[in-house]
C-alpha atoms as a PDB file:
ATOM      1  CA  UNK A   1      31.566 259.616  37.854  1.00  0.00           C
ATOM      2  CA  UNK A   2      32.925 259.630  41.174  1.00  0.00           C
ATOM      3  CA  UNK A   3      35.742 257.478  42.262  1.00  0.00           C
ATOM      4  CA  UNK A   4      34.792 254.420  44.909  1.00  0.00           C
ATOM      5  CA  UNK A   5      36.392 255.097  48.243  1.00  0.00           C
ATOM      6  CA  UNK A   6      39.552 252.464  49.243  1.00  0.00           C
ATOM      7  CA  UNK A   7      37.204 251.716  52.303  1.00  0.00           C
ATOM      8  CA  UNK A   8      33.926 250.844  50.313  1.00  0.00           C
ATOM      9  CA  UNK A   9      36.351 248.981  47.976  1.00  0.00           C
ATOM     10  CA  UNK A  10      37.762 246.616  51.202  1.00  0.00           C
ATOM     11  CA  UNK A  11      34.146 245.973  52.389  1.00  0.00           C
ATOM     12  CA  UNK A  12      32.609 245.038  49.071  1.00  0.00           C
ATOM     13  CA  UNK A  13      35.590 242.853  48.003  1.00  0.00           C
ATOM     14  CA  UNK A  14      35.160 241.068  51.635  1.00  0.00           C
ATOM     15  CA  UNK A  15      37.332 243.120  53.822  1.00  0.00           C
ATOM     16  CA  UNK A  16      37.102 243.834  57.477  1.00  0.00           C
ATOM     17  CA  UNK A  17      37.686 247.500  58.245  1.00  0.00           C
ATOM     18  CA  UNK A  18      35.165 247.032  60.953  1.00  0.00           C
ATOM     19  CA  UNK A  19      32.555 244.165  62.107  1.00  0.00           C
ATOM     20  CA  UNK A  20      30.028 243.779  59.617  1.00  0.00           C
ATOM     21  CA  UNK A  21      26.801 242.533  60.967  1.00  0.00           C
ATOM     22  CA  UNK A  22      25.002 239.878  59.528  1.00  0.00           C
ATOM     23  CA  UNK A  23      22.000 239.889  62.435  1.00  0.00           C
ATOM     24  CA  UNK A  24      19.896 240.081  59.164  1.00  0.00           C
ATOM     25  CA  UNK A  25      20.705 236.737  57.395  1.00  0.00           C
ATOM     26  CA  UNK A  26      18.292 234.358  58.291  1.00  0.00           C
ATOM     27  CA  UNK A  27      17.719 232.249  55.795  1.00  0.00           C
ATOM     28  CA  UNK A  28      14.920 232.079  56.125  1.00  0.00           C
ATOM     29  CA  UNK A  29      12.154 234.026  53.839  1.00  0.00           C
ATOM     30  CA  UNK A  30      10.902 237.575  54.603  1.00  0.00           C
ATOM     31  CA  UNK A  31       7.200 237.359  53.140  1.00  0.00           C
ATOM     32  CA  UNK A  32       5.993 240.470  54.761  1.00  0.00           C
ATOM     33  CA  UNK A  33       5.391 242.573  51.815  1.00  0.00           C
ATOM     34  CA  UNK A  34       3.232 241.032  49.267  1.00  0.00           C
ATOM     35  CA  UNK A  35       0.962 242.318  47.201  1.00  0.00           C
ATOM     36  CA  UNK A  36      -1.930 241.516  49.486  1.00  0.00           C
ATOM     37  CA  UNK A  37      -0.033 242.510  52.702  1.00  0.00           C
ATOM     38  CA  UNK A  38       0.419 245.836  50.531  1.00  0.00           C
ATOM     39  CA  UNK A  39      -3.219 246.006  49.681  1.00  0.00           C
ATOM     40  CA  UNK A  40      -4.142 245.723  53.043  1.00  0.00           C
ATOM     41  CA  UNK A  41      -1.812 248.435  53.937  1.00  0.00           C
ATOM     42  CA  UNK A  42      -3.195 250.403  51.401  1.00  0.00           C
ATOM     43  CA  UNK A  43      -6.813 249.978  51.010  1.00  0.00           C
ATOM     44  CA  UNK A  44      -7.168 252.399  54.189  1.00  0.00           C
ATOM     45  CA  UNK A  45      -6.044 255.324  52.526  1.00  0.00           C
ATOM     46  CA  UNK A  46      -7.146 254.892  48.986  1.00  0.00           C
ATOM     47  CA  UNK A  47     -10.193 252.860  49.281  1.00  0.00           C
ATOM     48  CA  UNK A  48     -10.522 252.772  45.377  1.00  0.00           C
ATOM     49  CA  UNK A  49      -7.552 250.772  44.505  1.00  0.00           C
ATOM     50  CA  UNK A  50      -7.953 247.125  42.394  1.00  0.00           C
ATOM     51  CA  UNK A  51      -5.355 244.537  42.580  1.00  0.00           C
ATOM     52  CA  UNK A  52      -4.148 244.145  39.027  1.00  0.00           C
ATOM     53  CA  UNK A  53      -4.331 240.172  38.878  1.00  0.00           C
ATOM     54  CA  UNK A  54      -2.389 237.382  36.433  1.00  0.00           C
ATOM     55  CA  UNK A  55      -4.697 236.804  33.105  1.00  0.00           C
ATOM     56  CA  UNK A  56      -4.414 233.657  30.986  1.00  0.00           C
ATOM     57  CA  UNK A  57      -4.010 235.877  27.072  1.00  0.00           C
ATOM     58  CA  UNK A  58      -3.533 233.841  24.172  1.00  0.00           C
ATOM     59  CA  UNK A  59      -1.471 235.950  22.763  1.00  0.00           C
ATOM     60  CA  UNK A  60       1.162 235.794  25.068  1.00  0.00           C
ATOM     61  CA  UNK A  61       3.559 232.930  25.519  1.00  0.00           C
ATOM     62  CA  UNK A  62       5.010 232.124  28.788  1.00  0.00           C
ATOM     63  CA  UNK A  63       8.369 230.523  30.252  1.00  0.00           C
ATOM     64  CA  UNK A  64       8.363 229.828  34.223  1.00  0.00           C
ATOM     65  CA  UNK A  65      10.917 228.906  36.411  1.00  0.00           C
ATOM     66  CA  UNK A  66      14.081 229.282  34.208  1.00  0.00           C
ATOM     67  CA  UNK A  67      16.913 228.454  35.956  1.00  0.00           C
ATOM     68  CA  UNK A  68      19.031 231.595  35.120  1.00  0.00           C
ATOM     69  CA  UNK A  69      22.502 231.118  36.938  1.00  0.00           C
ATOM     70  CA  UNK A  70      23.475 229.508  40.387  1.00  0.00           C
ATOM     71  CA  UNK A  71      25.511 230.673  43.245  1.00  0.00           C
ATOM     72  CA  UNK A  72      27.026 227.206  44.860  1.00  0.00           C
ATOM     73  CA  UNK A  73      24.369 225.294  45.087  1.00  0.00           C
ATOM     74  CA  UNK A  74      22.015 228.270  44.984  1.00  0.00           C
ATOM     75  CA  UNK A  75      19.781 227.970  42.122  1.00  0.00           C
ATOM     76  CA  UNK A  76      18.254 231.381  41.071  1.00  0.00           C
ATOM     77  CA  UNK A  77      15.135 231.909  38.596  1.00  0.00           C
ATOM     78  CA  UNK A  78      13.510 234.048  36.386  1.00  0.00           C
ATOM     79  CA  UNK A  79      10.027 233.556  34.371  1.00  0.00           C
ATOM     80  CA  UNK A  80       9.600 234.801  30.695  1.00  0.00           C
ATOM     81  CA  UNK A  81       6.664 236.489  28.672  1.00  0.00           C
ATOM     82  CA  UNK A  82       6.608 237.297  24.957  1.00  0.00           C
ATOM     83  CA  UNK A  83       4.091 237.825  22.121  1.00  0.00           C
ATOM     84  CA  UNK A  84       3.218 234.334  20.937  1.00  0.00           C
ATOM     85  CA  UNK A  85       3.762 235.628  17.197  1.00  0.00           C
ATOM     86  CA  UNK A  86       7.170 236.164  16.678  1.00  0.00           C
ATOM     87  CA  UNK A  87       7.657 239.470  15.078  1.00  0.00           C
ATOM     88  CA  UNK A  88       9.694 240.389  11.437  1.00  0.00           C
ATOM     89  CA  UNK A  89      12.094 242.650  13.341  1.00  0.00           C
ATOM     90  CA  UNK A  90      14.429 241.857  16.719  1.00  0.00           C
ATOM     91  CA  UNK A  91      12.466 242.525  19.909  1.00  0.00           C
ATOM     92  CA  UNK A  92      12.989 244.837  23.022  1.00  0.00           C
ATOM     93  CA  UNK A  93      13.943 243.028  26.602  1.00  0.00           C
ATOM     94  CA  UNK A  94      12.425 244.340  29.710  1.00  0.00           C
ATOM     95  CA  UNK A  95      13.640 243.017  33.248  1.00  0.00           C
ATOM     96  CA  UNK A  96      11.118 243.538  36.054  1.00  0.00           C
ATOM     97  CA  UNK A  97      13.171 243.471  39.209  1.00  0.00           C
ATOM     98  CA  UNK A  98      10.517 243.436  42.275  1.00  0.00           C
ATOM     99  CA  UNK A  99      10.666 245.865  45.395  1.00  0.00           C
ATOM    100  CA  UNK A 100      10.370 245.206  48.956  1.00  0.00           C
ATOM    101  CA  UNK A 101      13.413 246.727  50.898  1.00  0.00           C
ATOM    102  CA  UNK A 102      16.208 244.362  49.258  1.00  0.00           C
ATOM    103  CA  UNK A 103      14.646 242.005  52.274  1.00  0.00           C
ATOM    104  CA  UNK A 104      11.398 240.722  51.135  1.00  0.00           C
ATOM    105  CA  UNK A 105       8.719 241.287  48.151  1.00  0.00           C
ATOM    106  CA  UNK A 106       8.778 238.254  45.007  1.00  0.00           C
ATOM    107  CA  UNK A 107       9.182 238.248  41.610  1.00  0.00           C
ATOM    108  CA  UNK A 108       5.705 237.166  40.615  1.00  0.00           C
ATOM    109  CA  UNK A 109       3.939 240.563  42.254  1.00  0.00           C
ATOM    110  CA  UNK A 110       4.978 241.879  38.475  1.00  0.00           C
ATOM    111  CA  UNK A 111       3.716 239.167  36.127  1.00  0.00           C
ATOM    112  CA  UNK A 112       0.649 240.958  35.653  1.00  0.00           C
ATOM    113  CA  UNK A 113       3.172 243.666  34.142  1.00  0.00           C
ATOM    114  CA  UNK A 114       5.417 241.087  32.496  1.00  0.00           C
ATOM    115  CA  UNK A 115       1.977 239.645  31.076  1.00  0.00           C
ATOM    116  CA  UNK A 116       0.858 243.463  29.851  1.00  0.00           C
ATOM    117  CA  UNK A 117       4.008 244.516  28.222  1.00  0.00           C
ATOM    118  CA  UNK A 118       4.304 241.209  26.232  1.00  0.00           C
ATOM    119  CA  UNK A 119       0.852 242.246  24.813  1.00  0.00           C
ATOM    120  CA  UNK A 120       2.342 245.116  23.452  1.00  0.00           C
ATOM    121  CA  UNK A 121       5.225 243.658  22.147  1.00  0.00           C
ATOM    122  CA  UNK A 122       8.094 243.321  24.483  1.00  0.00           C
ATOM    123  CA  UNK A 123       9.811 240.350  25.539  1.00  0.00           C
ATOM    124  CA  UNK A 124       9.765 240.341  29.622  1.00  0.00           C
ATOM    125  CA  UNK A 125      11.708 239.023  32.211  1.00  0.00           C
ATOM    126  CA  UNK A 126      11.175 238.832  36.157  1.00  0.00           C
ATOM    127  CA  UNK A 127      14.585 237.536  37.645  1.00  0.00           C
ATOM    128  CA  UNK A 128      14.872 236.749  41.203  1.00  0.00           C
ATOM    129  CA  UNK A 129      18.079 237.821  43.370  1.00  0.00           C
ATOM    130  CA  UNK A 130      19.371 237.162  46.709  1.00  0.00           C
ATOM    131  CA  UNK A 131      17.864 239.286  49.508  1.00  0.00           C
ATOM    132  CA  UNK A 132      19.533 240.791  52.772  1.00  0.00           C
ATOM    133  CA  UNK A 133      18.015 237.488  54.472  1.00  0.00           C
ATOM    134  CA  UNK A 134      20.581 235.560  52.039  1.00  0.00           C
ATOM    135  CA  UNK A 135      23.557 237.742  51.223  1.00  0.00           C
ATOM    136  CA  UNK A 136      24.304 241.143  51.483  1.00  0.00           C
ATOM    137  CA  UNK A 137      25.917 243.875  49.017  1.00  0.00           C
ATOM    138  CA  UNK A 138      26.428 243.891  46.473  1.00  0.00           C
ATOM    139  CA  UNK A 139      25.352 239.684  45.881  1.00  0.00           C
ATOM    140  CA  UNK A 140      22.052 241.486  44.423  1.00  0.00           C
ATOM    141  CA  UNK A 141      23.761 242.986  41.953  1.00  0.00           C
ATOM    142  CA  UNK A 142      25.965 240.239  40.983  1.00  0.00           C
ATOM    143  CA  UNK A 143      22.688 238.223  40.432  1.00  0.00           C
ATOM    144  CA  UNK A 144      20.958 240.778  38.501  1.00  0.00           C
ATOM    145  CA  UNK A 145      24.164 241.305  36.181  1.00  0.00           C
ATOM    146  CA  UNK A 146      24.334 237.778  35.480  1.00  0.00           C
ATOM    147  CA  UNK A 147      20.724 237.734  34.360  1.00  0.00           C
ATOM    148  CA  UNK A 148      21.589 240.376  32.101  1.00  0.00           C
ATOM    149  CA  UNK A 149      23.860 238.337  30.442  1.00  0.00           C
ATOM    150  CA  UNK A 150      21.447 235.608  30.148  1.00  0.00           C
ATOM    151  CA  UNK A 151      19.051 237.465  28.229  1.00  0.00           C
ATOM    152  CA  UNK A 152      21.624 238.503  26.047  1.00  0.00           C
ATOM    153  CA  UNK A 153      23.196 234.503  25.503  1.00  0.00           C
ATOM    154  CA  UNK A 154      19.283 233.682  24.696  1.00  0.00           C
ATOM    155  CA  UNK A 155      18.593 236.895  22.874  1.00  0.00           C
ATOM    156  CA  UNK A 156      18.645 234.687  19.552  1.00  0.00           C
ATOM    157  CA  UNK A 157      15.549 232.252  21.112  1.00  0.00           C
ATOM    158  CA  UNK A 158      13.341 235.017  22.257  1.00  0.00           C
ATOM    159  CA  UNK A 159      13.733 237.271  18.953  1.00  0.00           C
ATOM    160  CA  UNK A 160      15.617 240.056  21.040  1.00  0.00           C
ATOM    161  CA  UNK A 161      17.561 242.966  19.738  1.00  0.00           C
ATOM    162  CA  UNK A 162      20.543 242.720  22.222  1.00  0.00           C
ATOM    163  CA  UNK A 163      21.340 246.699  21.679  1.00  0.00           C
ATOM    164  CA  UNK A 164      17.535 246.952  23.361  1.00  0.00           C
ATOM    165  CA  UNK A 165      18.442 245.852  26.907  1.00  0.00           C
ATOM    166  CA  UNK A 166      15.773 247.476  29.725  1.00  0.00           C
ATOM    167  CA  UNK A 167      16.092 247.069  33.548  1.00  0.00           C
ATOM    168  CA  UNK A 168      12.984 247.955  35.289  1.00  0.00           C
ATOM    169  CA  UNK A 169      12.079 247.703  38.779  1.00  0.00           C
ATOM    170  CA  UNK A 170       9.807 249.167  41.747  1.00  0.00           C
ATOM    171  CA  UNK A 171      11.417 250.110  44.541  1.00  0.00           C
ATOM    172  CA  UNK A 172      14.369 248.490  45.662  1.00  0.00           C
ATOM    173  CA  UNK A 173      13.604 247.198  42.383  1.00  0.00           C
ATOM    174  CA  UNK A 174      14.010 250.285  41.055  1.00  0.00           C
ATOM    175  CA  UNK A 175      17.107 251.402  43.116  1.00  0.00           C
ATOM    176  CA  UNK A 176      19.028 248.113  41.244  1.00  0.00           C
ATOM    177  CA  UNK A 177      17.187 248.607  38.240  1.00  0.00           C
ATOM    178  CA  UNK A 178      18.827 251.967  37.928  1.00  0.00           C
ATOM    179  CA  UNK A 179      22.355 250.873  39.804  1.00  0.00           C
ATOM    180  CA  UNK A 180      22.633 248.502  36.878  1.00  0.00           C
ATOM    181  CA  UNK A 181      22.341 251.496  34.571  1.00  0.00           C
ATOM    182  CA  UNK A 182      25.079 253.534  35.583  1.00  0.00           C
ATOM    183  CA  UNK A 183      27.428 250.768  35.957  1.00  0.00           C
ATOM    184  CA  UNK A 184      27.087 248.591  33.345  1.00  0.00           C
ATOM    185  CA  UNK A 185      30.404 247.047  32.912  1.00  0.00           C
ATOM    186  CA  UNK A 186      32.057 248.135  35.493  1.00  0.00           C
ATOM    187  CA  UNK A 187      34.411 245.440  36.799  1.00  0.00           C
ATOM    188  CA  UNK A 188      33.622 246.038  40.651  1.00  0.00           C
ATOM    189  CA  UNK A 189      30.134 245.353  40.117  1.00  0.00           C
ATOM    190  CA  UNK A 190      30.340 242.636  37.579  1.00  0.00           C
ATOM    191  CA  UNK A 191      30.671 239.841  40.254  1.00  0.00           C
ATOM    192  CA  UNK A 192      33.511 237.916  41.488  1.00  0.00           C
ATOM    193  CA  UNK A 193      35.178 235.110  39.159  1.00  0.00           C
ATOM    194  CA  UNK A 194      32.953 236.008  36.341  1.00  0.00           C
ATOM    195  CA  UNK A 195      34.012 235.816  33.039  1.00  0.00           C
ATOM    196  CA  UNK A 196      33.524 238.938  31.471  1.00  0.00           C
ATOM    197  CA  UNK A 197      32.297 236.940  27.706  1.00  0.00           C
ATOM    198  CA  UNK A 198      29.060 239.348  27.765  1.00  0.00           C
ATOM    199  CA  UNK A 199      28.814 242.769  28.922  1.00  0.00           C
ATOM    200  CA  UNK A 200      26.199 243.832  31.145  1.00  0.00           C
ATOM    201  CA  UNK A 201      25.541 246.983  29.702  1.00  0.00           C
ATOM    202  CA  UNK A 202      21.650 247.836  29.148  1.00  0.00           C
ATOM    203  CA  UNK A 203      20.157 250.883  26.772  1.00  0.00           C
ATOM    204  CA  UNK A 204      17.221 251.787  29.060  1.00  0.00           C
ATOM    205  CA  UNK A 205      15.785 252.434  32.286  1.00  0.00           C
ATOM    206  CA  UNK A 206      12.787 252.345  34.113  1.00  0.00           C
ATOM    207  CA  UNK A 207      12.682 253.592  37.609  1.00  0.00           C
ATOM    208  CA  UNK A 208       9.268 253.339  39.576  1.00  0.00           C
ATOM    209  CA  UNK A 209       9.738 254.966  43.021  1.00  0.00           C
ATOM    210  CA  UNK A 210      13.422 253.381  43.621  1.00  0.00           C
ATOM    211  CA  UNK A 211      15.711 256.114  44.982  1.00  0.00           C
ATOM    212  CA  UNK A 212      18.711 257.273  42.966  1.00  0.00           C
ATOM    213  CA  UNK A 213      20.852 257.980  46.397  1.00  0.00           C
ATOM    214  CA  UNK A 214      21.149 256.689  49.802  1.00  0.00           C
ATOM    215  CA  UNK A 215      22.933 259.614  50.750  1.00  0.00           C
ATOM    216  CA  UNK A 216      20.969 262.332  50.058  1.00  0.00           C
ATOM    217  CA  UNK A 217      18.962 264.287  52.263  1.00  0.00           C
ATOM    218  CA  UNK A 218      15.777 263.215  50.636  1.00  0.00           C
ATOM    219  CA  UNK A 219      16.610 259.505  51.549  1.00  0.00           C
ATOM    220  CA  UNK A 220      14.828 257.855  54.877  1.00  0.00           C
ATOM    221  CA  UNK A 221      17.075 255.256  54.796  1.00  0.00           C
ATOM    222  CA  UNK A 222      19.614 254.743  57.145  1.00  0.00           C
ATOM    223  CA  UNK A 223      17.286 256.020  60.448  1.00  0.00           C
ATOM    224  CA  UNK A 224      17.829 253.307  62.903  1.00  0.00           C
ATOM    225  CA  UNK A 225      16.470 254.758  66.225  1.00  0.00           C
ATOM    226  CA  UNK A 226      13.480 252.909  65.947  1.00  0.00           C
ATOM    227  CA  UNK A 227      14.194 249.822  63.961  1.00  0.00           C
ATOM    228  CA  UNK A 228      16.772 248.492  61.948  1.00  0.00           C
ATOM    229  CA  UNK A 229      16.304 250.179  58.326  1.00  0.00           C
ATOM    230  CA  UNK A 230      16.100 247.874  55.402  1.00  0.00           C
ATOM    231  CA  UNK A 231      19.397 249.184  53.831  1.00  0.00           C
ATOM    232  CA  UNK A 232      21.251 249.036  56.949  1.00  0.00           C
ATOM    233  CA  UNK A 233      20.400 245.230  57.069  1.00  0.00           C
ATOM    234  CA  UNK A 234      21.565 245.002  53.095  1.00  0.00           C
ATOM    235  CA  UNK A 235      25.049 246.513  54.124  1.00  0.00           C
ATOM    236  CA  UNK A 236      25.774 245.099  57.158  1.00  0.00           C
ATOM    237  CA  UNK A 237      26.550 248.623  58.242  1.00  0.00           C
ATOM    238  CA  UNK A 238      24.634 251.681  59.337  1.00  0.00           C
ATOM    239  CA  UNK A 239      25.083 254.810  57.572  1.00  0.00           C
ATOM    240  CA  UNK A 240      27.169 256.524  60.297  1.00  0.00           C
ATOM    241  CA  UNK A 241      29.223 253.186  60.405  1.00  0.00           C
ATOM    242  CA  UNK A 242      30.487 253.369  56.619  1.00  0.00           C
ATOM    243  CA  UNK A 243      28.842 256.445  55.115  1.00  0.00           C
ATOM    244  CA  UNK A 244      31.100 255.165  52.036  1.00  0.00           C
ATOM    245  CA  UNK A 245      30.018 252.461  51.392  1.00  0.00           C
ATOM    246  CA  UNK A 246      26.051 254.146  51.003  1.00  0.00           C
ATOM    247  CA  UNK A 247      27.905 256.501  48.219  1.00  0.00           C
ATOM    248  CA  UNK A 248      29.156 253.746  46.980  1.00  0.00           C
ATOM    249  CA  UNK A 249      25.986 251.519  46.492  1.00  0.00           C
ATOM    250  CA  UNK A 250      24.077 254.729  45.019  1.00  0.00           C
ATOM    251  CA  UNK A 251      23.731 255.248  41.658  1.00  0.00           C
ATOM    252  CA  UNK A 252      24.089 258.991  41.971  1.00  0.00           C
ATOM    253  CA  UNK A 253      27.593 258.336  42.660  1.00  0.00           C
ATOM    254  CA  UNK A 254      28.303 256.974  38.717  1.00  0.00           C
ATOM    255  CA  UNK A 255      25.608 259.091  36.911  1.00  0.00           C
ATOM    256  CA  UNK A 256      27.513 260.395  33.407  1.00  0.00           C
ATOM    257  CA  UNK A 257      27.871 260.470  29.881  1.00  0.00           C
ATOM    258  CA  UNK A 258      27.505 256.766  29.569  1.00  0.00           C
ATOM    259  CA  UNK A 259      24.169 256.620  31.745  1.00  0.00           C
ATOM    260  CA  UNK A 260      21.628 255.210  29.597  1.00  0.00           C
ATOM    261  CA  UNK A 261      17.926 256.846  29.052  1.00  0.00           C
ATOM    262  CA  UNK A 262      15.962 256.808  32.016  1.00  0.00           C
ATOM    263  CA  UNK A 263      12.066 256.919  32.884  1.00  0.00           C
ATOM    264  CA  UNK A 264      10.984 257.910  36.341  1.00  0.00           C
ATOM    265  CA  UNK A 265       7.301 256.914  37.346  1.00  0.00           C
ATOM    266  CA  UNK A 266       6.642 258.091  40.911  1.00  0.00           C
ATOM    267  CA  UNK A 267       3.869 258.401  43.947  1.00  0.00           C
ATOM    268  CA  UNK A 268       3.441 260.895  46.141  1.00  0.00           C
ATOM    269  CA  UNK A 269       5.859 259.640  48.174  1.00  0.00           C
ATOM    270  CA  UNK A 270       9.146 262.218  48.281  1.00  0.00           C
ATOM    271  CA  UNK A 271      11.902 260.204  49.900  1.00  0.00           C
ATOM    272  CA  UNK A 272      11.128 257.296  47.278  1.00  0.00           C
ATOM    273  CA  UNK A 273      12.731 259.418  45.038  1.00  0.00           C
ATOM    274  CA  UNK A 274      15.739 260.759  46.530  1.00  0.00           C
ATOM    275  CA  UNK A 275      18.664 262.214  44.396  1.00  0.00           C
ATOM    276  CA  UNK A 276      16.065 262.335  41.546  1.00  0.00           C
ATOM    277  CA  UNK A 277      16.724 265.574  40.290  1.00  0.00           C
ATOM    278  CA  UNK A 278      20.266 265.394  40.975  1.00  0.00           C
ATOM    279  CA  UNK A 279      20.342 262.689  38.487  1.00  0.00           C
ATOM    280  CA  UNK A 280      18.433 264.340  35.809  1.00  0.00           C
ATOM    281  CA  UNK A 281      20.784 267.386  36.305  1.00  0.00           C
ATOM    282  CA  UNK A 282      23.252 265.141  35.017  1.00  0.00           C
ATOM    283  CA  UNK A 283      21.854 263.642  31.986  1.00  0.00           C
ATOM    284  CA  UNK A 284      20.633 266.812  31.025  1.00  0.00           C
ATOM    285  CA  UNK A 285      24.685 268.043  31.028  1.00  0.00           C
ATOM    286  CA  UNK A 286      25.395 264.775  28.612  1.00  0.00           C
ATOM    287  CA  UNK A 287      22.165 265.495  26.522  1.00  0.00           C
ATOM    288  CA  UNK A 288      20.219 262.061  27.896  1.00  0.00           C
ATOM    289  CA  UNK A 289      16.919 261.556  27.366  1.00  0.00           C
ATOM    290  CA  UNK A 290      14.798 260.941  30.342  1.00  0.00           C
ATOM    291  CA  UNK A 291      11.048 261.264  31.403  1.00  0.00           C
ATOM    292  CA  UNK A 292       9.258 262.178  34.638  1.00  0.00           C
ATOM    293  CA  UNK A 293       5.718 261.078  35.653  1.00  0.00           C
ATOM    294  CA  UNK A 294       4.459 261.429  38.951  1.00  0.00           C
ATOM    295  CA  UNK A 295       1.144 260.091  40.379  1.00  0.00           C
ATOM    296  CA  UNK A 296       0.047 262.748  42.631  1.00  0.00           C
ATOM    297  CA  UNK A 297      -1.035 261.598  46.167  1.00  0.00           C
ATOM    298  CA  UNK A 298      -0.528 257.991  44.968  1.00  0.00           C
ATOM    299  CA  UNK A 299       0.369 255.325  47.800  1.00  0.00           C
ATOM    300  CA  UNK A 300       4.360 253.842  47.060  1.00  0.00           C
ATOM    301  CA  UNK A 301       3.034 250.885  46.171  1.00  0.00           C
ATOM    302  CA  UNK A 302       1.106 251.826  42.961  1.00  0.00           C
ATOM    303  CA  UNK A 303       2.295 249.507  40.128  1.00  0.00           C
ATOM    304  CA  UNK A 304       0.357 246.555  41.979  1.00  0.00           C
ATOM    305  CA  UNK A 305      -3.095 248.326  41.719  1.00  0.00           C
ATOM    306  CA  UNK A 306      -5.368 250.535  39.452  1.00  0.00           C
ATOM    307  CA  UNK A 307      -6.122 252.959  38.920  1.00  0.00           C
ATOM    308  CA  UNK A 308      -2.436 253.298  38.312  1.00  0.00           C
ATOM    309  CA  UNK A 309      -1.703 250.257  36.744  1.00  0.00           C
ATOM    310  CA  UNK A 310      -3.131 250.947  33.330  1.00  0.00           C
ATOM    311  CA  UNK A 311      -1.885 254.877  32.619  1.00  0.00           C
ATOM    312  CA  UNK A 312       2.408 252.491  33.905  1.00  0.00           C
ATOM    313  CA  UNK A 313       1.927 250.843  31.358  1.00  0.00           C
ATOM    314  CA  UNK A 314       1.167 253.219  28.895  1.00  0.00           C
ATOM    315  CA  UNK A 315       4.036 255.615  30.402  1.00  0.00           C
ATOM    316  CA  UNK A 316       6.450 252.578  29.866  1.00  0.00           C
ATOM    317  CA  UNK A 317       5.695 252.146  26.010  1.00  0.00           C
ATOM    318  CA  UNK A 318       5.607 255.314  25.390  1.00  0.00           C
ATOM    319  CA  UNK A 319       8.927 255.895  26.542  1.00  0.00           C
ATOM    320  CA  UNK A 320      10.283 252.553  24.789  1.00  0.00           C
ATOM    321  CA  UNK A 321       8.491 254.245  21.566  1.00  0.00           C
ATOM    322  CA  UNK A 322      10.608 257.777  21.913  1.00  0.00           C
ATOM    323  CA  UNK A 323      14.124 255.929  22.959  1.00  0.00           C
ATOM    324  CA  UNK A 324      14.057 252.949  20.370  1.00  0.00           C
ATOM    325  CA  UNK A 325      12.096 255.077  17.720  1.00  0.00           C
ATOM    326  CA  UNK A 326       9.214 251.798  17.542  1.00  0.00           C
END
């Protein structure tokens, strides 16, 4: 695990080694990827795709608008899903955490994968965070940590195993999801004036098309000649500005022994997963399981539509079968 840089460290914890810009917090709502907007997108290319939509399953039981934590006055939610039937034996948690360039997408595009999983027996989450329009780096993170521990306070209501913790995401989604992984505990990231009464540490990943670096040559982030890149506008800094501080926010940069098992679902898409093999390099050193599946010549935006959908799913259990021996 590398060591965070003194500079990275000043910015994160509200320093000012240089002007941060915060041209990108609007507050106002980015709603420019969706899952239609991303259909439309799509639908030139690969013709054949279905959006996957909500169902109303009598099996499953469902929990909107849960008021998870609050920042100020800030309220943040989640929504839960969970097999109706409550099960002999302590369940496994899955977080969905949604893409869209840490800028824009919504929690809901994954209840259709909330809804799915619960049929198969997990108990699902979809928490919302603050977006670069809100709050820059690492406030994300903060949220997401914080809903982490909620699951765990509440593991006793929704029949959870709290040594089964699993952060998912697409995406940026998947970027945090896996950030979370490799620093699970670690007091930088755990949020400021937080009590540390229940550690954020989780016992699985799931990784669909978030990249692992935002460093690495793979990565397109950080090319502002054209337009203002979606990370720049999370860091309030270009890559050239404070190259530290995109080591820093990468979870290449704390991949070890204490990374947790990791699944990797991919398109065709390269730079989506940037620093992927890196990573896997590593676990492989400490012995950690992980899993590779790549959808050959899929769009990025796969988990919304078949025929993708269905063989996700499948790829996620049977992970969450090998890892949790269920």
């Amino acid at each position: 695990m590398k060591k965070i840089s003194i500079s990275a460290a000043v910015v994160l914890f509200g320093g000012s080694i240089a002007a941060q810009s915060t041209a990108g917090i609007t507050h106002k709502p980015d709603t420019s990827y969706s899952t239609f907007s991303a259909y439309q997108g799509t639908k030139k290319t690969n013709p054949e795709i279905r959006i996957v939509p909500e169902e109303k399953l009598l099996l499953i039981g469902e929990e909107r608008n849960i008021n998870y934590t609050h920042v100020g006055t800030r309220k943040l939610w989640m929504d839960a899903f969970y097999p109706k039937v409550k099960s002999k034996t302590k369940q496994i948690a899955i977080l969905i955490i949604h893409g869209g360039g840490w800028r824009t997408g919504n929690r809901t595009q994954h209840f259709p994968l909330a809804q799915q999983l619960a049929l198969k027996g997990y108990v699902c989450f979809t928490p919302e965070y603050r977006l670069s329009t809100e709050a820059l780096f690492p406030a994300a993170v903060y949220d997401l940590k914080e809903s982490i521990r909620w699951v765990k306070r509440n593991a006793d209501k929704y029949n959870i195993d709290s040594a089964k913790i699993v952060v998912s995401g697409f995406s940026a989604g998947g970027e945090l999801a896996a950030f979370l992984g490799v620093t699970g505990g670690m007091p930088l990231f755990e949020g400021i004036n937080t009590p540390a009464t229940v550690n954020t540490k989780v016992n699985a990943v799931i990784d669909m098309d978030g990249i692992l670096s935002f460093t690495h040559p793979e990565s397109g982030e950080g090319d502002d000649s054209k337009r203002t890149s979606a990370a720049t506008y999370w860091f309030g800094y270009g890559k050239k500005e404070q190259p530290a501080l995109w080591e820093a926010a990468s979870s290449l940069s704390y991949t070890g022994e204490h990374t947790p098992p990791t699944l990797f679902i991919n398109s065709g898409v390269v730079r989506m997963h940037a620093g992927r093999t890196d990573y896997i390099k590593i676990l492989d050193q400490y012995r950690i399981y992980s899993e590779v599946h790549t959808f050959e010549g899929a769009p990025h935006s796969f988990p919304l539509f078949e025929p993708w959908f269905k063989p996700m799913v499948n790829y996620i259990d049977g992970f969450l079968k090998k890892v949790f021996n269920r």
